[in-house]
N, C-alpha and C. Protein backbone atom coordinates (compact mmCIF):
# COMPACT_ATOMS: atom_id res chain seq x y z
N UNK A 1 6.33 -41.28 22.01
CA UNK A 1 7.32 -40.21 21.90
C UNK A 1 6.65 -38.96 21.33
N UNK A 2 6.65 -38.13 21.87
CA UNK A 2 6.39 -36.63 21.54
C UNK A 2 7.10 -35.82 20.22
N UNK A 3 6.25 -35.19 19.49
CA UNK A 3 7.22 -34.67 18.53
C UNK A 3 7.67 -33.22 19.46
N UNK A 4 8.48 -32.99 18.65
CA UNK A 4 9.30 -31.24 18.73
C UNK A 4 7.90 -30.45 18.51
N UNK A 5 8.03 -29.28 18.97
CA UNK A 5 7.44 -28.12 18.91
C UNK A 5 7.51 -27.54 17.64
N UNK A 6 6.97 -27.09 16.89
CA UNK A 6 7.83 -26.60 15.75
C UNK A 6 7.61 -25.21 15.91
N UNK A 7 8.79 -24.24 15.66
CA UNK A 7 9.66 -23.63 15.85
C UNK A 7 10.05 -22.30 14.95
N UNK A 8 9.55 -22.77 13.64
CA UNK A 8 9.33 -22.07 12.53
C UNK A 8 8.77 -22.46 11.50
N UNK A 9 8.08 -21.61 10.78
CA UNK A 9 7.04 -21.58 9.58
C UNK A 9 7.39 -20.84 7.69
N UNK A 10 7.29 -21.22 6.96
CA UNK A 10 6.81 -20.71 6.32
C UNK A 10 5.84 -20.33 5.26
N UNK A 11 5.65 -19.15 5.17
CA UNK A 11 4.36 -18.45 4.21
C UNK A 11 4.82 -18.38 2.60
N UNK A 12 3.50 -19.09 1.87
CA UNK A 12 3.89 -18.46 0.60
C UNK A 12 3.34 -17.02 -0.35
N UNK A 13 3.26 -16.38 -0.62
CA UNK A 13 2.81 -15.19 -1.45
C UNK A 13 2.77 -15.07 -2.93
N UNK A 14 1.91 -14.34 -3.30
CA UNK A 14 1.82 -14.18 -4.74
C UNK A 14 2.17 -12.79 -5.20
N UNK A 15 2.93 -11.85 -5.60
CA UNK A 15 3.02 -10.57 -6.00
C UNK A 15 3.24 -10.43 -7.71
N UNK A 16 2.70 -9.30 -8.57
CA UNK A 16 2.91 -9.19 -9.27
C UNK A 16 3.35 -7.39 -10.14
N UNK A 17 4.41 -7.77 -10.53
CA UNK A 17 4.83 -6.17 -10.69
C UNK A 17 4.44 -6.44 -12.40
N UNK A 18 4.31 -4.93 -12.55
CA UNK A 18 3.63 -4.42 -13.94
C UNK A 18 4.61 -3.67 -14.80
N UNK A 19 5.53 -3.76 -14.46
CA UNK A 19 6.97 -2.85 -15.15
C UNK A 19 8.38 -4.04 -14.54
N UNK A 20 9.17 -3.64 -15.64
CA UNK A 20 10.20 -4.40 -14.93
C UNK A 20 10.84 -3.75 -13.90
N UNK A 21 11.74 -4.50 -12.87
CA UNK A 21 12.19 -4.12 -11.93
C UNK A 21 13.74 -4.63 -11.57
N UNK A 22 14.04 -4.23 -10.44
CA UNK A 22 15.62 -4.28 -10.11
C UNK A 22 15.41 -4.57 -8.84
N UNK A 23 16.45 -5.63 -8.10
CA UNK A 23 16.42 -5.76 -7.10
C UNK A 23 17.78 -5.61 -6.46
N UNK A 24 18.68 -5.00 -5.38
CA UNK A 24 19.93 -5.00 -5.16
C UNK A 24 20.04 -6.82 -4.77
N UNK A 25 21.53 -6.46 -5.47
CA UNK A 25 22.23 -7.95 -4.95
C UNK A 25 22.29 -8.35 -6.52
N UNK A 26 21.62 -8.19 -7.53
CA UNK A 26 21.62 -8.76 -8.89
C UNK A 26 21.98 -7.67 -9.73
N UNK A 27 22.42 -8.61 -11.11
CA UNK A 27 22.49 -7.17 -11.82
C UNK A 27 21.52 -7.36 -12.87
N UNK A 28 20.77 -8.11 -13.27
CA UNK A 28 20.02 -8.32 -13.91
C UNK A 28 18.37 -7.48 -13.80
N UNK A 29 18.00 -7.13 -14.80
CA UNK A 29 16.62 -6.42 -14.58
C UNK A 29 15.48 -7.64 -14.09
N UNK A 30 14.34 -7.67 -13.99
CA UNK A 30 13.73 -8.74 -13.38
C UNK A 30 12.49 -8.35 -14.51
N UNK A 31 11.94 -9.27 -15.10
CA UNK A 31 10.77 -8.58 -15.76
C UNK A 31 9.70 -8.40 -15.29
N UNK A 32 8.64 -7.56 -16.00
CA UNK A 32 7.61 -7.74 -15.36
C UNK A 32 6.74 -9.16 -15.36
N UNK A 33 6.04 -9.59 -14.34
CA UNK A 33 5.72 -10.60 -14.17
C UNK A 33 4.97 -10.82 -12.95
N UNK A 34 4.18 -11.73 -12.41
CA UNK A 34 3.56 -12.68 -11.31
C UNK A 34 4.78 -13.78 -10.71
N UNK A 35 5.32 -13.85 -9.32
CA UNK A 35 6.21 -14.23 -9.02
C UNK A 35 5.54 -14.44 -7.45
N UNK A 36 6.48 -15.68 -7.06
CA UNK A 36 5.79 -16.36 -5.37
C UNK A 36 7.07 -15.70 -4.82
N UNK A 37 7.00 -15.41 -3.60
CA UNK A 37 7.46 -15.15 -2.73
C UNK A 37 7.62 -15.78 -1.40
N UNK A 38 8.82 -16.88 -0.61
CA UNK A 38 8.29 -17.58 0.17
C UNK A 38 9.15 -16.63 1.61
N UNK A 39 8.84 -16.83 2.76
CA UNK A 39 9.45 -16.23 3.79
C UNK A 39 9.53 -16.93 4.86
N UNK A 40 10.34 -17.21 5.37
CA UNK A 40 10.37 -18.03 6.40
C UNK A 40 10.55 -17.07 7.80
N UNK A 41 9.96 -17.66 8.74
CA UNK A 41 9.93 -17.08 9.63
C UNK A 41 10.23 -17.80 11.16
N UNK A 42 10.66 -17.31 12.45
CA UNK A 42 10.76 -18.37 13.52
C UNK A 42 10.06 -18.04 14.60
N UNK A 43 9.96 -18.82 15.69
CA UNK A 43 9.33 -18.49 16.67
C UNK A 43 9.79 -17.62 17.75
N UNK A 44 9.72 -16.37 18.54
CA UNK A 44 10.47 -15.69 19.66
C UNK A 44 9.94 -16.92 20.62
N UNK A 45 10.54 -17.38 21.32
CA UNK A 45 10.77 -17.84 22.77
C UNK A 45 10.68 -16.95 23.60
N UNK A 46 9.89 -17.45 24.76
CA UNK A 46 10.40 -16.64 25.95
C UNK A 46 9.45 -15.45 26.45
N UNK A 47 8.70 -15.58 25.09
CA UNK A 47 7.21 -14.30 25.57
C UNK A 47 5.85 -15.11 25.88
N UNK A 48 4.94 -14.40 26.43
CA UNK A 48 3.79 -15.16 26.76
C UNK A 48 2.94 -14.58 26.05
N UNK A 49 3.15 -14.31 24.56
CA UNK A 49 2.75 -14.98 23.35
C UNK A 49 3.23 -15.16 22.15
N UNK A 50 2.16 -15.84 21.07
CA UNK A 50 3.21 -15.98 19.92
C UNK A 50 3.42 -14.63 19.14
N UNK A 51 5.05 -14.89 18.61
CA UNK A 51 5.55 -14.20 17.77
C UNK A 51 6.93 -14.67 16.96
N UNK A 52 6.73 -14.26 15.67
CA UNK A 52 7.49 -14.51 14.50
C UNK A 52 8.73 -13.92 14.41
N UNK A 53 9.87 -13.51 14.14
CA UNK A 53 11.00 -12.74 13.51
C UNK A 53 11.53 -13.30 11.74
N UNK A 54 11.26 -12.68 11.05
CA UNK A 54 11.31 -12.99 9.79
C UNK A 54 12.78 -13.34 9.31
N UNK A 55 13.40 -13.93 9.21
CA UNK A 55 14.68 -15.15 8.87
C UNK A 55 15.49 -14.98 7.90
N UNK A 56 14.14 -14.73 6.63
CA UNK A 56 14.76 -15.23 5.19
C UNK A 56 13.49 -15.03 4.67
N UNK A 57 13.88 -14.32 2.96
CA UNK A 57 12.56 -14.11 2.18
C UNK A 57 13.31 -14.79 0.69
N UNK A 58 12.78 -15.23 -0.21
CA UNK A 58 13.19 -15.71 -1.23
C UNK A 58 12.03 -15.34 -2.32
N UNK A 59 12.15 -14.71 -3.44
CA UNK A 59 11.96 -14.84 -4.57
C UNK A 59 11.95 -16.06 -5.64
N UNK A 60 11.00 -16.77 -6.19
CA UNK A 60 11.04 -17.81 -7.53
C UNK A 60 11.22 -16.88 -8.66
N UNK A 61 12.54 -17.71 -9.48
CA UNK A 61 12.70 -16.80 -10.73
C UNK A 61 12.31 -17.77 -11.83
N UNK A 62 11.59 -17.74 -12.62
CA UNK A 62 11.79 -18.72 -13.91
C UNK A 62 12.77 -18.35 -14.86
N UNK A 63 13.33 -19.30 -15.02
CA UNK A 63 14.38 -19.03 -15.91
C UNK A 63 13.99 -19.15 -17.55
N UNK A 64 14.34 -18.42 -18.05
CA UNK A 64 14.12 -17.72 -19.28
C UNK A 64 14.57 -18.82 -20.09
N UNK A 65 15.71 -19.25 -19.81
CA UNK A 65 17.02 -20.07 -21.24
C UNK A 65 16.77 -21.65 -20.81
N UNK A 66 15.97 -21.93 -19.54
CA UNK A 66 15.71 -23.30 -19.19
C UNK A 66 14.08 -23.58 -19.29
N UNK A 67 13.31 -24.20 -20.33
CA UNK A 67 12.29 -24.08 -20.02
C UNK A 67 11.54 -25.00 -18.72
N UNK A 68 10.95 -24.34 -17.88
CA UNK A 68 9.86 -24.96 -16.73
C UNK A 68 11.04 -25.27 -15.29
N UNK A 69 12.35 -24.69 -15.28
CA UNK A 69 13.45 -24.65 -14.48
C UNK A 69 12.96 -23.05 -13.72
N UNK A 70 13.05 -23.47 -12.10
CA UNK A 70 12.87 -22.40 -11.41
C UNK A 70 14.17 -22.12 -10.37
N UNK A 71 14.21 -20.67 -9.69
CA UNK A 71 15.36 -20.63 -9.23
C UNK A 71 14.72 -20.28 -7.74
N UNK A 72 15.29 -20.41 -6.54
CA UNK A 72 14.89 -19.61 -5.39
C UNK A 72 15.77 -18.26 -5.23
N UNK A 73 15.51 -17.32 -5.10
CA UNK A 73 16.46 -16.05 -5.15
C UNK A 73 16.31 -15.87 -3.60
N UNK A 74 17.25 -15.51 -3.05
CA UNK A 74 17.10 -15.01 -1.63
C UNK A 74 17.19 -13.18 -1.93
N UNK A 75 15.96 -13.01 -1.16
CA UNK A 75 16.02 -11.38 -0.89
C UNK A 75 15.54 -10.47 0.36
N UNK A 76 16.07 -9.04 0.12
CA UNK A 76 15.90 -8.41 1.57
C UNK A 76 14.35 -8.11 1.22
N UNK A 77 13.78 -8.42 2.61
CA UNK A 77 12.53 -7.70 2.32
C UNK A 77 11.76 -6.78 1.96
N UNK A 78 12.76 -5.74 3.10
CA UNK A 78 12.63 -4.36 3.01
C UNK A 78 13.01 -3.92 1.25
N UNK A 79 14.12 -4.75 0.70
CA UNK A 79 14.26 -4.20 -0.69
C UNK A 79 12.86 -4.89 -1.80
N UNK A 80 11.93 -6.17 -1.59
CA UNK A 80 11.01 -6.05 -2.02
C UNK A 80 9.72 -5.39 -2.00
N UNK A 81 9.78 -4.86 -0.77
CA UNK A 81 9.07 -3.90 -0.57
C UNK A 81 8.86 -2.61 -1.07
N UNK A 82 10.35 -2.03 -1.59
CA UNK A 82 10.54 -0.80 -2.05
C UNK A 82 10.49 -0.79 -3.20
N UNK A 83 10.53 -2.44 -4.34
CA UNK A 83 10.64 -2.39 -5.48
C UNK A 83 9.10 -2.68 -6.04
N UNK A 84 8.25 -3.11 -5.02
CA UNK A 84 6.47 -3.08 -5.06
C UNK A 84 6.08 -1.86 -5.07
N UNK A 85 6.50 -1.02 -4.15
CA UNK A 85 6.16 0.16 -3.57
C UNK A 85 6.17 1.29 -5.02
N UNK A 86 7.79 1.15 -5.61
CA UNK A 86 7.93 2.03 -7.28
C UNK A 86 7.39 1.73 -8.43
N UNK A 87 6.87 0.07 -8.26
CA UNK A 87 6.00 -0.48 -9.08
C UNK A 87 4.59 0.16 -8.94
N UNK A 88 4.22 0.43 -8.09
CA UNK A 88 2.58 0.45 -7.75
C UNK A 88 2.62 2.17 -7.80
N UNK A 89 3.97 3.12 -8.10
CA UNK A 89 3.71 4.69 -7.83
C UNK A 89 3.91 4.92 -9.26
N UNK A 90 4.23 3.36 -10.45
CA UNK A 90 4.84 3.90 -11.95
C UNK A 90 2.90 3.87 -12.34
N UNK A 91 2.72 3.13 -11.80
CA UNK A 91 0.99 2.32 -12.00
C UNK A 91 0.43 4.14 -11.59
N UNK A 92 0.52 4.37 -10.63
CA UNK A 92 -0.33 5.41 -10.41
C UNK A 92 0.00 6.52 -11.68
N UNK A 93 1.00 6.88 -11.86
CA UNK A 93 1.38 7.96 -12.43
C UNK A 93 0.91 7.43 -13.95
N UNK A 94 0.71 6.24 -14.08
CA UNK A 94 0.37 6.07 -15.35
C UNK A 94 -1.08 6.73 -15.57
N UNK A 95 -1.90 6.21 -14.76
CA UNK A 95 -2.70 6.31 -14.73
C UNK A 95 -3.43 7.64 -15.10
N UNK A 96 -2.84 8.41 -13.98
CA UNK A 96 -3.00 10.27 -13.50
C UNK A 96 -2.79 10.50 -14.90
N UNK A 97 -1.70 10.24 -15.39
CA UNK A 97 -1.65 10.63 -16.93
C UNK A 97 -2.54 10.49 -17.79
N UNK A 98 -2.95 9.16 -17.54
CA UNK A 98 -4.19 9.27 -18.92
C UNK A 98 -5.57 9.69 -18.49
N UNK A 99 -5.67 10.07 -17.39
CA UNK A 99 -7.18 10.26 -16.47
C UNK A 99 -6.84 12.36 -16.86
N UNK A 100 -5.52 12.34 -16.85
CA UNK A 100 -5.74 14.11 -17.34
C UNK A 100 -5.72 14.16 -18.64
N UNK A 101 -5.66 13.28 -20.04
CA UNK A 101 -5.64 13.58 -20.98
C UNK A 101 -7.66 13.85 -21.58
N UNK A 102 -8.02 14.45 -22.70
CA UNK A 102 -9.11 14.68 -23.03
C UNK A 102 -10.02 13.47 -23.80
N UNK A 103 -11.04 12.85 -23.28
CA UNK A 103 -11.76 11.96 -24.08
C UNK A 103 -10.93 11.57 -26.24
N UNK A 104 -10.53 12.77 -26.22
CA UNK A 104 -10.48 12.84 -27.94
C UNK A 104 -8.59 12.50 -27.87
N UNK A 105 -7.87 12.71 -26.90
CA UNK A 105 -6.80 12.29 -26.71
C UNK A 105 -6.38 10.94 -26.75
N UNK A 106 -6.83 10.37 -26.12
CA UNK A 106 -7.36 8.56 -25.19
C UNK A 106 -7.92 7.92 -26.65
N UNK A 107 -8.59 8.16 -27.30
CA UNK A 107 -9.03 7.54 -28.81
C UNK A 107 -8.08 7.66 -29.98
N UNK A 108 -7.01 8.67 -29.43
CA UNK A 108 -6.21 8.43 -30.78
C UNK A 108 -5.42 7.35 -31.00
């Protein structure tokens, strides 16, 4: 007997934001932290080749008040994307800031 084709996949990821963050759908701030990201994805049928359409993305939360208890968060992509994206422009601006201050500034 033949198995099934399989049909859909998913990927895991590692991201880590450096400031806390917000994601719509919660009301809770998210801290900063290293967090997996899993995404599931399926197969298009019907083309003569492969391709994915992305399904479902989920966030792991550790929970704070449970120790070593994890949560799966379901999220929009596009909204993790945008909350990486303000993470990585707070990072820059930090930066610019202290790269324009004077050697004798930076030591105090």
């Amino acid at each position: 007997m033949e198995g099934l084709p399989v049909t859909s996949r998913t990927t895991t990821s590692t991201v880590t934001f450096v400031y806390p963050f917000l994601l719509p759908g919660y009301s809770n701030e998210f801290p900063a932290s290293t967090y997996k990201i899993f995404a599931e994805d399926e197969l298009l049928t019907n083309l003569s080749f492969a391709a994915y359409r992305r399904t479902a993305t989920h966030i792991r939360i550790e929970r704070a008040d449970v120790t070593g208890r994890t949560e799966l968060r379901p999220v929009d992509q596009h909204d993790l994307d945008l909350a990486l994206s303000q993470d990585q422009s707070r990072i820059n601006q930090q930066n610019n800031s202290e790269a324009a201050l004077s050697p004798q500034e930076v030591n105090k």
